[in-house]
N, C-alpha and C. Protein backbone atom coordinates (compact mmCIF):
# COMPACT_ATOMS: atom_id res chain seq x y z
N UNK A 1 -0.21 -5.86 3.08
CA UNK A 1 0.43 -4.76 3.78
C UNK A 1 1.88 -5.15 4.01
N UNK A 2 2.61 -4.56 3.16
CA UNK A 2 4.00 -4.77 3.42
C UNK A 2 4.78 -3.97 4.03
N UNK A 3 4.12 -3.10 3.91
CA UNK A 3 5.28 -1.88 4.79
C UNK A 3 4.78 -1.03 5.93
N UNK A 4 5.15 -1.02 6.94
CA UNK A 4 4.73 -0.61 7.96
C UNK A 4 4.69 0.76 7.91
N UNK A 5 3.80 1.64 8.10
CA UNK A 5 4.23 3.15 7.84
C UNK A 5 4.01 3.76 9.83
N UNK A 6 2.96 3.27 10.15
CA UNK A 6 2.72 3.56 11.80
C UNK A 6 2.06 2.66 12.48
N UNK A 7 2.40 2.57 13.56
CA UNK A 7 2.41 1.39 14.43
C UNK A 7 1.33 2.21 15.71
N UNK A 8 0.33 2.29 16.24
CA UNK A 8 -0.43 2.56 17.36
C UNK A 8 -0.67 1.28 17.94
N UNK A 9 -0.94 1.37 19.34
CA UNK A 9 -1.30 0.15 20.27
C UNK A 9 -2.68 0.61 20.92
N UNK A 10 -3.08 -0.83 21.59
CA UNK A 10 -4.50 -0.61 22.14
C UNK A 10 -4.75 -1.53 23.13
N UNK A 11 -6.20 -1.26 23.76
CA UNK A 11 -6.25 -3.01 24.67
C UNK A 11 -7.41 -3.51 24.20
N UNK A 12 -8.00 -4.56 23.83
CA UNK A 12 -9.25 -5.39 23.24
C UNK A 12 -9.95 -5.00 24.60
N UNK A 13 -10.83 -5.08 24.97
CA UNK A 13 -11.97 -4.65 25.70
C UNK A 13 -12.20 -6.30 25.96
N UNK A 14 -13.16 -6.86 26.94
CA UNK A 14 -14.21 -7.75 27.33
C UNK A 14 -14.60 -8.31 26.08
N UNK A 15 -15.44 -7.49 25.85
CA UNK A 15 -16.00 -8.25 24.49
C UNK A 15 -15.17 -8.62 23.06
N UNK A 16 -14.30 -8.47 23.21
CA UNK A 16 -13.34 -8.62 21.82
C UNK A 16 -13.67 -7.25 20.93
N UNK A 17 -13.51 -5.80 21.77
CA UNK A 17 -13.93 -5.24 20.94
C UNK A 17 -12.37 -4.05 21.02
N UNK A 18 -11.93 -3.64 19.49
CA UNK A 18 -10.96 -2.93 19.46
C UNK A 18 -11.28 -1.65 19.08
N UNK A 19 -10.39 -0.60 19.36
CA UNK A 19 -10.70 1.03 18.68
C UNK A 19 -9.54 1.37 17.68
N UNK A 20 -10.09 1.18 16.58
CA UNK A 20 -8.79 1.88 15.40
C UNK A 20 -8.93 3.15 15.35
N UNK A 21 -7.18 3.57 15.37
CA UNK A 21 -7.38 5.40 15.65
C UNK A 21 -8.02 5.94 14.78
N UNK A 22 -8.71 7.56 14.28
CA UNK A 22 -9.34 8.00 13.30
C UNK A 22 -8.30 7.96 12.15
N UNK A 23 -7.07 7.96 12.43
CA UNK A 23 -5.83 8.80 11.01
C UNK A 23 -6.28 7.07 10.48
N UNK A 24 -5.93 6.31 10.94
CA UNK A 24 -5.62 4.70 10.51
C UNK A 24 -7.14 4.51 9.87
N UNK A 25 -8.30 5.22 10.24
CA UNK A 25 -9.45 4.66 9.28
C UNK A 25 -9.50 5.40 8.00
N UNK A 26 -9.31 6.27 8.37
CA UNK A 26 -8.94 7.33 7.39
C UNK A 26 -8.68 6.54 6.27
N UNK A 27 -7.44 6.46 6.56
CA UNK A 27 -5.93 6.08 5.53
C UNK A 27 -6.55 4.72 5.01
N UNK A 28 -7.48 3.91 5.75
CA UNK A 28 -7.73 2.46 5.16
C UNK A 28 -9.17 2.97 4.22
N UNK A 29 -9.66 3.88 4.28
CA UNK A 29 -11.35 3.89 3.82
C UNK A 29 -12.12 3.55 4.67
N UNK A 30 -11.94 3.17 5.90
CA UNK A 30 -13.12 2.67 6.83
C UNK A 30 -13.94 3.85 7.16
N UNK A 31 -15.52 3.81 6.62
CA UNK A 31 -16.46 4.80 7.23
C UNK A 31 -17.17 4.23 8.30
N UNK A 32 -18.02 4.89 9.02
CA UNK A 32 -19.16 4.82 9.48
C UNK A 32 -20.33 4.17 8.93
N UNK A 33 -20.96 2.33 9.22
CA UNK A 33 -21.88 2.10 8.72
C UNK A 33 -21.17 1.26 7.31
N UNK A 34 -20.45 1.43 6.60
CA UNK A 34 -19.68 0.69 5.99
C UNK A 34 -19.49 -0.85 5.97
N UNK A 35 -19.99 -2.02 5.11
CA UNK A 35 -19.18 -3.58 5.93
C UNK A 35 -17.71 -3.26 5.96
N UNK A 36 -16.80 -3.96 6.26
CA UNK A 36 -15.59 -4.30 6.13
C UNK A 36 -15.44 -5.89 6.06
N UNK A 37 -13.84 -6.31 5.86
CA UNK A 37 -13.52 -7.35 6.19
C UNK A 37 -12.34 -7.40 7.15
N UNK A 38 -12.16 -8.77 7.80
CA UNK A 38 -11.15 -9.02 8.65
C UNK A 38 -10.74 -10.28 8.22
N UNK A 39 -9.43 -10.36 7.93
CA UNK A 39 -8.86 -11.48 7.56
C UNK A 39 -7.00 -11.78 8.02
N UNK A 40 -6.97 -12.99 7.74
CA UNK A 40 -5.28 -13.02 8.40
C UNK A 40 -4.31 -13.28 7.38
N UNK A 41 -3.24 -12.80 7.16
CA UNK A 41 -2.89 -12.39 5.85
C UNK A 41 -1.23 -13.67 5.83
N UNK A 42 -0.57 -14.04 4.93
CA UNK A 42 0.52 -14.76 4.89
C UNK A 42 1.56 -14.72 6.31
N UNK A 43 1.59 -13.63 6.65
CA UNK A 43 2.54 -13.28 7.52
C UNK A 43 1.86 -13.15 9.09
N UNK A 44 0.26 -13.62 9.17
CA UNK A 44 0.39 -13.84 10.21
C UNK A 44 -0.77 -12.57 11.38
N UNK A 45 -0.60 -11.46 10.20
CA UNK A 45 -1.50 -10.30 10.40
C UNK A 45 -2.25 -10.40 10.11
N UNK A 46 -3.47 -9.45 11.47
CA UNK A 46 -4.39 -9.23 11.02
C UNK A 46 -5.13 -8.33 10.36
N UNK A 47 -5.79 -7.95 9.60
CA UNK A 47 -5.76 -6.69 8.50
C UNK A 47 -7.55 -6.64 8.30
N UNK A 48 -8.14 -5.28 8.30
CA UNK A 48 -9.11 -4.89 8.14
C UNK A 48 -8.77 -3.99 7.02
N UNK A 49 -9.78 -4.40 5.84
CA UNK A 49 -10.11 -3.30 4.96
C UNK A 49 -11.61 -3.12 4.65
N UNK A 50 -12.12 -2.18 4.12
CA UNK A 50 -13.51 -2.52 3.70
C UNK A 50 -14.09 -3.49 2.57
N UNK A 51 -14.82 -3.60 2.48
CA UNK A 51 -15.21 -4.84 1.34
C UNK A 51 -15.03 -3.96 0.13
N UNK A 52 -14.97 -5.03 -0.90
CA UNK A 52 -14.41 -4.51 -2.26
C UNK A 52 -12.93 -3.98 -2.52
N UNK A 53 -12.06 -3.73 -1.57
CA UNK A 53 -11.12 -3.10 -1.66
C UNK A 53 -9.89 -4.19 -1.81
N UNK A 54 -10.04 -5.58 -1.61
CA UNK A 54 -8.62 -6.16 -1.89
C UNK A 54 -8.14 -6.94 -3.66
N UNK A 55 -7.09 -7.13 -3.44
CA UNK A 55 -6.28 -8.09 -4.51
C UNK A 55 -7.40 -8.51 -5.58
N UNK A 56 -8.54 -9.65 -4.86
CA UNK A 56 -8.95 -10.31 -5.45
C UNK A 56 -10.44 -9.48 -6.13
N UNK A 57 -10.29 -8.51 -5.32
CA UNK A 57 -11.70 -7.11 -5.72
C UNK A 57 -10.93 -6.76 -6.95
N UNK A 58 -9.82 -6.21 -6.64
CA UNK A 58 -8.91 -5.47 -7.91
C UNK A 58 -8.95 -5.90 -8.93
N UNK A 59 -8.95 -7.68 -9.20
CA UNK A 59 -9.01 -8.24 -10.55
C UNK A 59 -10.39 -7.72 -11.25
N UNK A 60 -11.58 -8.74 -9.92
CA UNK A 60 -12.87 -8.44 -10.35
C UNK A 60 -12.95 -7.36 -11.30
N UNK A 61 -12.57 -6.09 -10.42
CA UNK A 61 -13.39 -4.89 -11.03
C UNK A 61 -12.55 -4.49 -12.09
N UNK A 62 -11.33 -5.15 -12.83
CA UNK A 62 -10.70 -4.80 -13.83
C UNK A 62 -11.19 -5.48 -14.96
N UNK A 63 -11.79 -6.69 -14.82
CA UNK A 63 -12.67 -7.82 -16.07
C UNK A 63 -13.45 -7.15 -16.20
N UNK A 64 -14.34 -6.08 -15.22
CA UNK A 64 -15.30 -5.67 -15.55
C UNK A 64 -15.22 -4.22 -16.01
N UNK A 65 -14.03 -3.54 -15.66
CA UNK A 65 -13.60 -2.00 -16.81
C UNK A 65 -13.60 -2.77 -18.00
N UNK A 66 -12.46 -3.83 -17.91
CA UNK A 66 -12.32 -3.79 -19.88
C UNK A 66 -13.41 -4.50 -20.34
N UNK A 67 -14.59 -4.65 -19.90
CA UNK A 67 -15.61 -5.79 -20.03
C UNK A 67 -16.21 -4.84 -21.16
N UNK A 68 -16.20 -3.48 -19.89
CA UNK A 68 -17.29 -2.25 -20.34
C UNK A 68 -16.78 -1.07 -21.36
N UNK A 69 -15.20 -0.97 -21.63
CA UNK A 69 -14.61 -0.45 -22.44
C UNK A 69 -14.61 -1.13 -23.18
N UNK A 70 -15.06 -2.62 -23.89
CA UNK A 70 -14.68 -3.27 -25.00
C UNK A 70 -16.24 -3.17 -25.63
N UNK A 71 -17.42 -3.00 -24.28
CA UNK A 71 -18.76 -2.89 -25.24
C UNK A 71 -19.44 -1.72 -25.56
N UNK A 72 -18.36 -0.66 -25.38
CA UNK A 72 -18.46 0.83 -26.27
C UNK A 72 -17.60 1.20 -26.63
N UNK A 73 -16.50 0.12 -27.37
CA UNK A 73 -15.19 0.32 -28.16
C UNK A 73 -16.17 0.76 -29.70
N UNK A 74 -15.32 1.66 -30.37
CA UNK A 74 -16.26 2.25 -31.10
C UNK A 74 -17.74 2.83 -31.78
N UNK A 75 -18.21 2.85 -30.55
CA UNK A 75 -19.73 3.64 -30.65
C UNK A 75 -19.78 4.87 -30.94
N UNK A 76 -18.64 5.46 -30.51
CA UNK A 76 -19.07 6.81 -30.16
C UNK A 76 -17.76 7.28 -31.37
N UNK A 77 -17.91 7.66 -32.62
CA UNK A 77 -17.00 7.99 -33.59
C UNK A 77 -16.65 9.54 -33.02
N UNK A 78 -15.13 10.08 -33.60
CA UNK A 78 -14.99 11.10 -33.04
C UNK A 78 -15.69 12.03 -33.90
N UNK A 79 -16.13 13.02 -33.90
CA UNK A 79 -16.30 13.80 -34.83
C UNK A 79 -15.52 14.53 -35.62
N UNK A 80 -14.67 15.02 -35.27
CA UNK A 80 -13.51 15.54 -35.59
C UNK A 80 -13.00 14.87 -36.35
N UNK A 81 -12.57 13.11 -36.41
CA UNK A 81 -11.79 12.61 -37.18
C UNK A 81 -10.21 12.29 -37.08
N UNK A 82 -9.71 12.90 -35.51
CA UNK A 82 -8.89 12.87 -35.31
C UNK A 82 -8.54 11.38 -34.48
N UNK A 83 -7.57 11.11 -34.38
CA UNK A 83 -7.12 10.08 -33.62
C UNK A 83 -6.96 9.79 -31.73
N UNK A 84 -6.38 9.38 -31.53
CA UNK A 84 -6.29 9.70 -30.17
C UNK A 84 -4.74 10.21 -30.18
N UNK A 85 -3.81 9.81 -30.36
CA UNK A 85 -3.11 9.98 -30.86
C UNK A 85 -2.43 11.72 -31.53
N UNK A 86 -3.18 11.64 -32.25
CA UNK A 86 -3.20 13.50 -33.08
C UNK A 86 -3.61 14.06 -32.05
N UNK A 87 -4.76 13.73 -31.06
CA UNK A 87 -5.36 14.95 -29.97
C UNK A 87 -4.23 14.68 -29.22
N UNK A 88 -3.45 13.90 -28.55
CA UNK A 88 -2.12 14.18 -27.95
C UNK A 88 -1.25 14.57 -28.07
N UNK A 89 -1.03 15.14 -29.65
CA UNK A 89 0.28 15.37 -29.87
C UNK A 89 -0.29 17.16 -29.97
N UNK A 90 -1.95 17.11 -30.43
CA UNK A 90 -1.95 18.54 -30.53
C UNK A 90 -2.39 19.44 -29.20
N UNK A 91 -2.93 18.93 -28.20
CA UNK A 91 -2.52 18.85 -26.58
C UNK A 91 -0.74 19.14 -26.10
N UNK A 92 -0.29 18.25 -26.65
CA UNK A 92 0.86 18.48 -25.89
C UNK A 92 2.40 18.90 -26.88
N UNK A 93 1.67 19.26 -28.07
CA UNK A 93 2.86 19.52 -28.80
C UNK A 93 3.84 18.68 -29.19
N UNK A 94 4.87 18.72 -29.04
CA UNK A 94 5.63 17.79 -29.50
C UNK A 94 6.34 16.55 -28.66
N UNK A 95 5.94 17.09 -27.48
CA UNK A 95 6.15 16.11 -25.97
C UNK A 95 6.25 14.77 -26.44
N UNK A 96 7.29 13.83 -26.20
CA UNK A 96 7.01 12.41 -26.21
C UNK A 96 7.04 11.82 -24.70
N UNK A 97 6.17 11.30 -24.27
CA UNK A 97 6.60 10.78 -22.80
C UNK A 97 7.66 9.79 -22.95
């Protein structure tokens, strides 16, 4: 979390227990019933997200897209015969991005 977008305050309760506003769960993915994690980050913060959702999730679940795009890289022939390529250009005409 590098950039601060809103700042709310609170008081920890007795038990070490805090209330994150609804917009702030929102905005993080935190549901109801959900795990999360809590961890302290370079700078010192403390940061709740839900599980699966950080840095080191992000790699994970990217070994495992191209894991799964590489073991139905050509199964499925087009019928058509066209390229991917040709369906973009005949989609979008002459458009080059």
């Amino acid at each position: 979390m590098n950039a601060q977008s809103k700042i709310d305050t609170g008081t920890m309760t007795s038990k070490g227990q805090i209330l994150i506003p609804k917009a702030m769960r929102d905005a993080a993915g935190l549901v109801p019933g959900q795990p999360y994690k809590v961890m302290v980050n370079e700078a010192g913060q403390v940061v709740v997200a839900p599980l699966g959702f950080g840095p080191e999730d992000a790699a994970e679940r990217g070994r495992r897209i191209r894991a799964g795009l590489l073991a139905i890289a050509g199964k499925y022939p087009n019928p058509d015969g066209m390229s991917t390529d040709e369906y973009m250009r005949e989609l979008r005409g002459d458009y080059e991005p």
